[in-house]
Protein backbone atom coordinates (compact mmCIF):
# COMPACT_ATOMS: atom_id res chain seq x y z
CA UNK A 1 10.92 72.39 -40.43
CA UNK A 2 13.35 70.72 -38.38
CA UNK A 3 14.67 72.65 -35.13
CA UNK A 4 16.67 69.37 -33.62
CA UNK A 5 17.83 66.50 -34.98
CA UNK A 6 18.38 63.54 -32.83
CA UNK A 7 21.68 61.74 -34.17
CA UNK A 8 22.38 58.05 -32.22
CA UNK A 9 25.62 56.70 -32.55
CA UNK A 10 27.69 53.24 -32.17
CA UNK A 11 30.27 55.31 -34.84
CA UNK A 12 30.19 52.88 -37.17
CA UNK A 13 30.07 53.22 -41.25
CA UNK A 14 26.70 53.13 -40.97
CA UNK A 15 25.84 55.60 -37.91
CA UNK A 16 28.57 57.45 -39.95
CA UNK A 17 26.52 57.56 -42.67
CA UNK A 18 23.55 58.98 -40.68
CA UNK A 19 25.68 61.55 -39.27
CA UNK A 20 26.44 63.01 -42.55
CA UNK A 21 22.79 62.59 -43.97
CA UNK A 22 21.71 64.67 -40.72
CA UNK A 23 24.31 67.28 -41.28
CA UNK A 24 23.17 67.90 -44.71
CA UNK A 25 19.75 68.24 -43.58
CA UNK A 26 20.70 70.88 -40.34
CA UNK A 27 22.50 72.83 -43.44
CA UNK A 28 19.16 72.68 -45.27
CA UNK A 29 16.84 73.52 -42.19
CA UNK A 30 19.04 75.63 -39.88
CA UNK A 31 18.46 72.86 -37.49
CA UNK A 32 20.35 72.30 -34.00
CA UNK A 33 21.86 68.37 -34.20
CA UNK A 34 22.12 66.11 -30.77
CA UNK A 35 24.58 62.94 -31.71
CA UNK A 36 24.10 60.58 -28.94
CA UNK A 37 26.41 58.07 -27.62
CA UNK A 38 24.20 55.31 -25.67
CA UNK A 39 26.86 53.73 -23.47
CA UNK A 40 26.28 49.52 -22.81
CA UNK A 41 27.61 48.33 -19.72
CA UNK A 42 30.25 45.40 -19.80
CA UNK A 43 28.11 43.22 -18.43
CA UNK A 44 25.66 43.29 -20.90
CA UNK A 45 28.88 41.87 -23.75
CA UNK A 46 30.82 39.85 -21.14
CA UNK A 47 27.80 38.42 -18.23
CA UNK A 48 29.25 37.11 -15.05
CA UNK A 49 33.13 37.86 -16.43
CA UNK A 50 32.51 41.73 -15.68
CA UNK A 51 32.54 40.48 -12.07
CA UNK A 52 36.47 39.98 -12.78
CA UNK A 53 38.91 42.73 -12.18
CA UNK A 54 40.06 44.77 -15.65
CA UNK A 55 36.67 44.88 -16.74
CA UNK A 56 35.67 48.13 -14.68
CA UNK A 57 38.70 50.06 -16.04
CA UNK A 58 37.84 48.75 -20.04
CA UNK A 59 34.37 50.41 -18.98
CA UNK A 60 35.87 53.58 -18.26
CA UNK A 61 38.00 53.46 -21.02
CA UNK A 62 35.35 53.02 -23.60
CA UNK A 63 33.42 55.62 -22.05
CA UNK A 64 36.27 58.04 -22.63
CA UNK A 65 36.56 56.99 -26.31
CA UNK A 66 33.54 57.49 -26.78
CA UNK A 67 33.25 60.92 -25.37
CA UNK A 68 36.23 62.09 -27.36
CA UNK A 69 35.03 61.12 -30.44
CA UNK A 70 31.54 62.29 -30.23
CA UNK A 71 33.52 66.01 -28.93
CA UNK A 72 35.01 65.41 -32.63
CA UNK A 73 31.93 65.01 -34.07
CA UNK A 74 30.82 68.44 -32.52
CA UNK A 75 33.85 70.48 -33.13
CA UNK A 76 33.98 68.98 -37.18
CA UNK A 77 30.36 70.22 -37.12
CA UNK A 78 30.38 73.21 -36.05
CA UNK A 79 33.35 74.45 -37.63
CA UNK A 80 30.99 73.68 -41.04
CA UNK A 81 28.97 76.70 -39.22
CA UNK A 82 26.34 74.20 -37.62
CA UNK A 83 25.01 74.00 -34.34
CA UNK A 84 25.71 70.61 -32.75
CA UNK A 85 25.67 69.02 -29.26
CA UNK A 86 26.36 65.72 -27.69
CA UNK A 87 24.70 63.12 -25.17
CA UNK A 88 25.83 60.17 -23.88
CA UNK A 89 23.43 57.59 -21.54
CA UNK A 90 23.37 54.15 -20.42
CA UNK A 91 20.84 51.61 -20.97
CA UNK A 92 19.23 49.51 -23.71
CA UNK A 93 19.90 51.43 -27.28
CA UNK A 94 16.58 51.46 -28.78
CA UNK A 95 14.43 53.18 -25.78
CA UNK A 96 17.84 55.51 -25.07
CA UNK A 97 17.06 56.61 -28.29
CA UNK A 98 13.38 57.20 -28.08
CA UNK A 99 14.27 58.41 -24.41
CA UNK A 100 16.74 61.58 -25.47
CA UNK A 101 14.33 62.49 -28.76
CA UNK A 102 11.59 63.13 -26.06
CA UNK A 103 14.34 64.96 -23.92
CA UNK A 104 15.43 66.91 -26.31
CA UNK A 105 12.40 67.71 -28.16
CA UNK A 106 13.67 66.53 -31.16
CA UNK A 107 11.91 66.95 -34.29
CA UNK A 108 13.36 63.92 -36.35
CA UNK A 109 15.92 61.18 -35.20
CA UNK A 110 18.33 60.07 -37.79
CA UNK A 111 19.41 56.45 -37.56
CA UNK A 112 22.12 54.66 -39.37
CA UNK A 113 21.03 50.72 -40.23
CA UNK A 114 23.18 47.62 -40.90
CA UNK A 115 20.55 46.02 -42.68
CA UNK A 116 20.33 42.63 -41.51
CA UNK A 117 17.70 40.73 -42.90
CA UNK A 118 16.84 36.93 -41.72
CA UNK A 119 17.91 35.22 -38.68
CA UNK A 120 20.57 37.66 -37.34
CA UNK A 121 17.67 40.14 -36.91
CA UNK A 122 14.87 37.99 -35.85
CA UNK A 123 17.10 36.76 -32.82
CA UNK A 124 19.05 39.83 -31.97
CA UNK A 125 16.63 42.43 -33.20
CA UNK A 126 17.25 45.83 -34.46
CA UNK A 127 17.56 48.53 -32.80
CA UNK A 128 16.79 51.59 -36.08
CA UNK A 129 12.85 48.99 -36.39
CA UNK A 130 12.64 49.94 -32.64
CA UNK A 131 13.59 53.32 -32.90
CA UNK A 132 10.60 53.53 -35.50
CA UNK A 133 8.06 51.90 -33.80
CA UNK A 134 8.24 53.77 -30.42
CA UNK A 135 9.03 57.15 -32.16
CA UNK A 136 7.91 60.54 -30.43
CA UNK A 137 8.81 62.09 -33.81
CA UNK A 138 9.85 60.86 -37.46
CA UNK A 139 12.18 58.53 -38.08
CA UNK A 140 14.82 58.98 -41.11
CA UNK A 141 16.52 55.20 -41.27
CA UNK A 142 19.72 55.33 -43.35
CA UNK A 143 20.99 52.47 -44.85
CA UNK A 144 24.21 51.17 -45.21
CA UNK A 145 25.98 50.85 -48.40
């Protein structure tokens, strides 16, 4: 039913959640998972300060964090006897998202949510509603506990 599952990341408890709820369903469906890692540039948390020196190199860093712990992701998953893959891009989370599930084909996109409700999401927004509205493919939106 499900040949790839799209799998975005910000590895927190709730993306971790997501994860798992994906791998369950690749066990069910033989499917092939993608976890992506959508990299933010500092500039986008820090403005004109990423013009200051330091800020390059915590760029780089994070990037290499990331990468390492997405690799564990993989490895941990395939030594359950899935197949599993990883992405990382740059850009604005949401259309990343929608971006690599047209990339990779995927059949469903598995998104972890915070659930914030009220003001926090009116003004900030959230990424898992935009992930569902501009969609190639179905969305499964996991909730945090």
């Amino acid at each position: 039913m499900y040949q790839t599952i799209l799998v975005p990341t910000d590895f927190s408890p709730a993306a971790g959640q997501a994860w798992d709820q994906a791998k369950s369903l690749a066990k069910q469906f033989g499917s092939k998972l993608v976890v992506l890692y959508v990299a933010q540039p500092v500039e986008s948390h820090y403005g004109i300060m990423a013009l200051m020196p330091g800020l390059r190199e915590l760029e780089e860093k994070q990037d290499v964090e990331s990468r390492l712990k997405l690799k564990e992701l993989v490895s941990a998953a395939e030594a359950d006897g899935l197949s599993a893959d990883c992405a990382v891009v740059s850009g604005r989370p949401w259309e990343c998202v929608v971006q690599e599930a047209k990339n990779q084909n995927a059949d469903l996109i598995v998104v972890g949510t915070h659930g914030q409700s009220g003001f926090v999401r009116d003004t900030i927004g959230s990424t898992a509603e935009r992930v569902v509205r501009h969609s190639p493919c179905p969305v499964l939106v996991v909730r945090s506990r």
